[in-house]
PDB file of N, CA and C in Angstrom:
ATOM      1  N   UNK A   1       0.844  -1.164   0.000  1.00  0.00           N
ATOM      2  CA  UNK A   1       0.000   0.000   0.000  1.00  0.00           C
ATOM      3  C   UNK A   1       0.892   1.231   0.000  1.00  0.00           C
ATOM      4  N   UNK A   2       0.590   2.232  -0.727  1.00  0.00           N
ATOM      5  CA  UNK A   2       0.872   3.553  -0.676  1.00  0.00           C
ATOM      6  C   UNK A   2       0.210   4.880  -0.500  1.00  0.00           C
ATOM      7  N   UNK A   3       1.169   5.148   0.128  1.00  0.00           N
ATOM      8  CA  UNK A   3       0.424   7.068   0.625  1.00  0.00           C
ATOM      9  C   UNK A   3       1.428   8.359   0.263  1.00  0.00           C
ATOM     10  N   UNK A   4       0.778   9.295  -0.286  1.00  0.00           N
ATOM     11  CA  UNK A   4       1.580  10.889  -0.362  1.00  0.00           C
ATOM     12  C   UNK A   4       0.793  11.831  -0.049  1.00  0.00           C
ATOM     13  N   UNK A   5       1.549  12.539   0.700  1.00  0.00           N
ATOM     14  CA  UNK A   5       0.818  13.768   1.225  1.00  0.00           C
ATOM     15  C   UNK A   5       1.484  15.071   0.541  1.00  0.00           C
ATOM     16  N   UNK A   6       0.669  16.077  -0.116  1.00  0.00           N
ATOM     17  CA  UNK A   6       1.887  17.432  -0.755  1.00  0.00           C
ATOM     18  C   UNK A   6       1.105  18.760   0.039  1.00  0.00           C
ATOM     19  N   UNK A   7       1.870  19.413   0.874  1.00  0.00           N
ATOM     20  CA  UNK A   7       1.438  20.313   1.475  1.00  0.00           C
ATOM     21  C   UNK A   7       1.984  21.388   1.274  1.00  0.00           C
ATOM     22  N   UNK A   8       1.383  22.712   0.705  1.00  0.00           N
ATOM     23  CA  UNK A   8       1.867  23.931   0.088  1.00  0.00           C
ATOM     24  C   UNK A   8       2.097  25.020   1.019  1.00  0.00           C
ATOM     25  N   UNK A   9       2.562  25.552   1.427  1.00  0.00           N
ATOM     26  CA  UNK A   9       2.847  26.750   2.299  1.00  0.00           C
ATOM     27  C   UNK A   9       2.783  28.011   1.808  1.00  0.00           C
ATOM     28  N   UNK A  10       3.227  28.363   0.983  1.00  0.00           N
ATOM     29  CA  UNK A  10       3.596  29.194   0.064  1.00  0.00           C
ATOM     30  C   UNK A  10       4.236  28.653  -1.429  1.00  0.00           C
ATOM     31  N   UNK A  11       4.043  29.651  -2.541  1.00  0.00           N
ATOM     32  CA  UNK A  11       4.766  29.123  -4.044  1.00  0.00           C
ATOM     33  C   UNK A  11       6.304  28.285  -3.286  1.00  0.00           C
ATOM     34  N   UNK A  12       7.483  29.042  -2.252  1.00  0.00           N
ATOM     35  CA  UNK A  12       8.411  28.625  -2.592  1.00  0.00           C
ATOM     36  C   UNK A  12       8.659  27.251  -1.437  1.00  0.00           C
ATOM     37  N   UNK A  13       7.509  27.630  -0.855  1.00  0.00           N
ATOM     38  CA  UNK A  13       7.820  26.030   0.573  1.00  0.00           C
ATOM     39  C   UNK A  13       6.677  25.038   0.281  1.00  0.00           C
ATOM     40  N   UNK A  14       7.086  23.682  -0.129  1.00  0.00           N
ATOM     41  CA  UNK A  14       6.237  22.747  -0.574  1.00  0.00           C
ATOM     42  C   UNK A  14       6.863  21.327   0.254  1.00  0.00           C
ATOM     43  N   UNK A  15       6.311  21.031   1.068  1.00  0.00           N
ATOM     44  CA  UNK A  15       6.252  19.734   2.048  1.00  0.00           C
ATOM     45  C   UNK A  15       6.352  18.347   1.348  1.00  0.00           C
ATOM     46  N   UNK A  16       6.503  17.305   0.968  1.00  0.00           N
ATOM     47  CA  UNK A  16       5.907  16.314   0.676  1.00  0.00           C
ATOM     48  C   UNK A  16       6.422  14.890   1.765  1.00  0.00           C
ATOM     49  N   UNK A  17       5.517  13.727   1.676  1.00  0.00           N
ATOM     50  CA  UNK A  17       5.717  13.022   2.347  1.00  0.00           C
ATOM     51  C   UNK A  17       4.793  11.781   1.419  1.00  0.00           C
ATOM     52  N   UNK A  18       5.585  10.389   1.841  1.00  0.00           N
ATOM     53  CA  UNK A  18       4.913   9.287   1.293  1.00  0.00           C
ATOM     54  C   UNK A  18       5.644   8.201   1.923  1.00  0.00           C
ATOM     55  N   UNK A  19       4.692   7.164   1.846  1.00  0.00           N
ATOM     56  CA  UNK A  19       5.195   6.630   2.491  1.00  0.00           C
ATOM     57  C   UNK A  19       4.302   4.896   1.940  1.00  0.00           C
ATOM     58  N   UNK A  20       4.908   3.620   2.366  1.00  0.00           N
ATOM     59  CA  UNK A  20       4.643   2.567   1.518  1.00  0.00           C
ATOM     60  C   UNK A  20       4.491   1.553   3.164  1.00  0.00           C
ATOM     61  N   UNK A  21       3.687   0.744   3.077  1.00  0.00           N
ATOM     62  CA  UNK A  21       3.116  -0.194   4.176  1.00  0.00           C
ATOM     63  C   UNK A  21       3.021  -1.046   3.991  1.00  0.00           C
ATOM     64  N   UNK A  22       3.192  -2.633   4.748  1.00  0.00           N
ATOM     65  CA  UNK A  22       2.437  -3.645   4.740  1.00  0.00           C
ATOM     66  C   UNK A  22       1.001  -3.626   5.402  1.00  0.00           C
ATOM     67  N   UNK A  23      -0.036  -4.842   4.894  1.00  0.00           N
ATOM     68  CA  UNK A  23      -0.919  -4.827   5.932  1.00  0.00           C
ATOM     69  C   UNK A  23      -0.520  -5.232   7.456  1.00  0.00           C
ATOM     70  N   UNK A  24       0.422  -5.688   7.194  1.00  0.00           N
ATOM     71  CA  UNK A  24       0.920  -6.411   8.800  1.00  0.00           C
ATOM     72  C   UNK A  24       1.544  -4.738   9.862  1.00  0.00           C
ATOM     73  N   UNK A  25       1.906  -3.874   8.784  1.00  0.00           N
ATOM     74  CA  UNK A  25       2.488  -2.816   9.463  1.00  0.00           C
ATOM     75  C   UNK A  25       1.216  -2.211   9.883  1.00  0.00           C
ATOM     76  N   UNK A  26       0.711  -2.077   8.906  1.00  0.00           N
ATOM     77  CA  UNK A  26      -0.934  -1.132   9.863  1.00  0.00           C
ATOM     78  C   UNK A  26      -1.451  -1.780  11.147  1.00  0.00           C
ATOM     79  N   UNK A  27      -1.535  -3.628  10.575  1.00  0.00           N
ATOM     80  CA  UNK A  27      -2.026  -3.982  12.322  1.00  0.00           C
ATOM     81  C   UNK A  27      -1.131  -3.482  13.309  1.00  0.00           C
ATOM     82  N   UNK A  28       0.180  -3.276  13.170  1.00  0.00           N
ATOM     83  CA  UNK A  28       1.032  -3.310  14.216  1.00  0.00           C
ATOM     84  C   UNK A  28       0.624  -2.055  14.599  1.00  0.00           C
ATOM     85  N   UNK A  29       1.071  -1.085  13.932  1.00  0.00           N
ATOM     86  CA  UNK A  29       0.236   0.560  14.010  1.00  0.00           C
ATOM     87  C   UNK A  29      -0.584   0.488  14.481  1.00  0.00           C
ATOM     88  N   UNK A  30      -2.013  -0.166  14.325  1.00  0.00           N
ATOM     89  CA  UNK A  30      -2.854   0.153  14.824  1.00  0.00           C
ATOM     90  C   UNK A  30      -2.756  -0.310  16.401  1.00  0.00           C
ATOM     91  N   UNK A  31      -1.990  -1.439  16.759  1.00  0.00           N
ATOM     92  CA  UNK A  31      -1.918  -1.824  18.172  1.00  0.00           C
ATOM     93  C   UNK A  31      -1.872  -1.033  18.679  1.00  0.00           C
ATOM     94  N   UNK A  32      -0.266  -0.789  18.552  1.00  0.00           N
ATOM     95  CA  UNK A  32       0.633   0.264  19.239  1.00  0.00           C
ATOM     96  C   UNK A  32       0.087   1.761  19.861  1.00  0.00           C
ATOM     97  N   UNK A  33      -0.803   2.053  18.507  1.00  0.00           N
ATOM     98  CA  UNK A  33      -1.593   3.299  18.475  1.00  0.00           C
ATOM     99  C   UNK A  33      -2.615   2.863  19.907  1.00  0.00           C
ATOM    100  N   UNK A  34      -3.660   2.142  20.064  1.00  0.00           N
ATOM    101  CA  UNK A  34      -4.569   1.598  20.674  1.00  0.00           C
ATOM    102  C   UNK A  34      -3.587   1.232  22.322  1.00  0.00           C
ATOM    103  N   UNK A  35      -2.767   0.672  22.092  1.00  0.00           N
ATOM    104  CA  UNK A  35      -2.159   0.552  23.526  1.00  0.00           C
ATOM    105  C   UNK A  35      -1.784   1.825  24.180  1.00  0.00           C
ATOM    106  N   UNK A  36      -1.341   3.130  23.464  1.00  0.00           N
ATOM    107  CA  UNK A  36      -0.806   4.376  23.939  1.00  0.00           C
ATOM    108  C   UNK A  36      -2.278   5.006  24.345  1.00  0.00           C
ATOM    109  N   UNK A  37      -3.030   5.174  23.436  1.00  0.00           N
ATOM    110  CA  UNK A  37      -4.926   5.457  23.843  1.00  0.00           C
ATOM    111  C   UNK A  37      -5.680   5.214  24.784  1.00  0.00           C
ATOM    112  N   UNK A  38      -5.693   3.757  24.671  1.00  0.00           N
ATOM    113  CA  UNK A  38      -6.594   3.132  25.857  1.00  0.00           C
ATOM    114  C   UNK A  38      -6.387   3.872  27.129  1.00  0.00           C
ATOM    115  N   UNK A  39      -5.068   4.164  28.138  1.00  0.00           N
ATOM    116  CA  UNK A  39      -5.084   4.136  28.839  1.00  0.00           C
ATOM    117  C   UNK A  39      -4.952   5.811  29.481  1.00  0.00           C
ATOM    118  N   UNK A  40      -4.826   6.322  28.446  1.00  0.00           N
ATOM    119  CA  UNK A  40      -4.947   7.678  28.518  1.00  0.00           C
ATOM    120  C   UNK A  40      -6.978   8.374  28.278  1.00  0.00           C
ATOM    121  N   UNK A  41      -7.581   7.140  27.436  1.00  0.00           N
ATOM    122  CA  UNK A  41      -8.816   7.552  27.883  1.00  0.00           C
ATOM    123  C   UNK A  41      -9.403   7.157  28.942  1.00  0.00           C
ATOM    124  N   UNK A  42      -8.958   6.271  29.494  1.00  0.00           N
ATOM    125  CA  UNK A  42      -9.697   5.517  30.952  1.00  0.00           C
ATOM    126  C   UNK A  42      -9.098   6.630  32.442  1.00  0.00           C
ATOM    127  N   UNK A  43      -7.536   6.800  31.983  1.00  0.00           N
ATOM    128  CA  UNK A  43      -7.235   8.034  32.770  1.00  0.00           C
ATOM    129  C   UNK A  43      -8.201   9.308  32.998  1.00  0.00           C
ATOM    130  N   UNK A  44      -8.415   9.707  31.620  1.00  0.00           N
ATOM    131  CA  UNK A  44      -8.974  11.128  30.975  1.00  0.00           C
ATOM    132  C   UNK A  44     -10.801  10.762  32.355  1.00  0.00           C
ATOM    133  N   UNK A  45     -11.355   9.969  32.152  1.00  0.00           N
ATOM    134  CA  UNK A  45     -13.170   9.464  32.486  1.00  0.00           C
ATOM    135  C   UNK A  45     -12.743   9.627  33.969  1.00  0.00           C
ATOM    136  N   UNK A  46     -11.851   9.478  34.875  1.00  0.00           N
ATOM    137  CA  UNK A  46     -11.933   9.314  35.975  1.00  0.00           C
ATOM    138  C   UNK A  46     -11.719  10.742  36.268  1.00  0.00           C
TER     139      UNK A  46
END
């Protein structure tokens, strides 16, 4: 899978970013993401 992002600032500052994944990398991402979350929303309710 692939992704690019082009972000303009002005004519002379132009950002870009891309980037290429497995599906196995997104599950992992998504863990990782979900383990840092969880416990900061159960923190956040109390």
């Amino acid at each position: 899978m692939k992704g690019s992002v082009e972000l303009r600032i002005t004519d002379h500052v132009i950002l870009r970013a891309s980037i290429r994944t497995t599906p196995a990398g997104l599950i992992g991402a998504a863990t990782l993401l979900a383990a840092i979350l969880v416990p900061v929303m159960w923190d956040r309710r109390r």
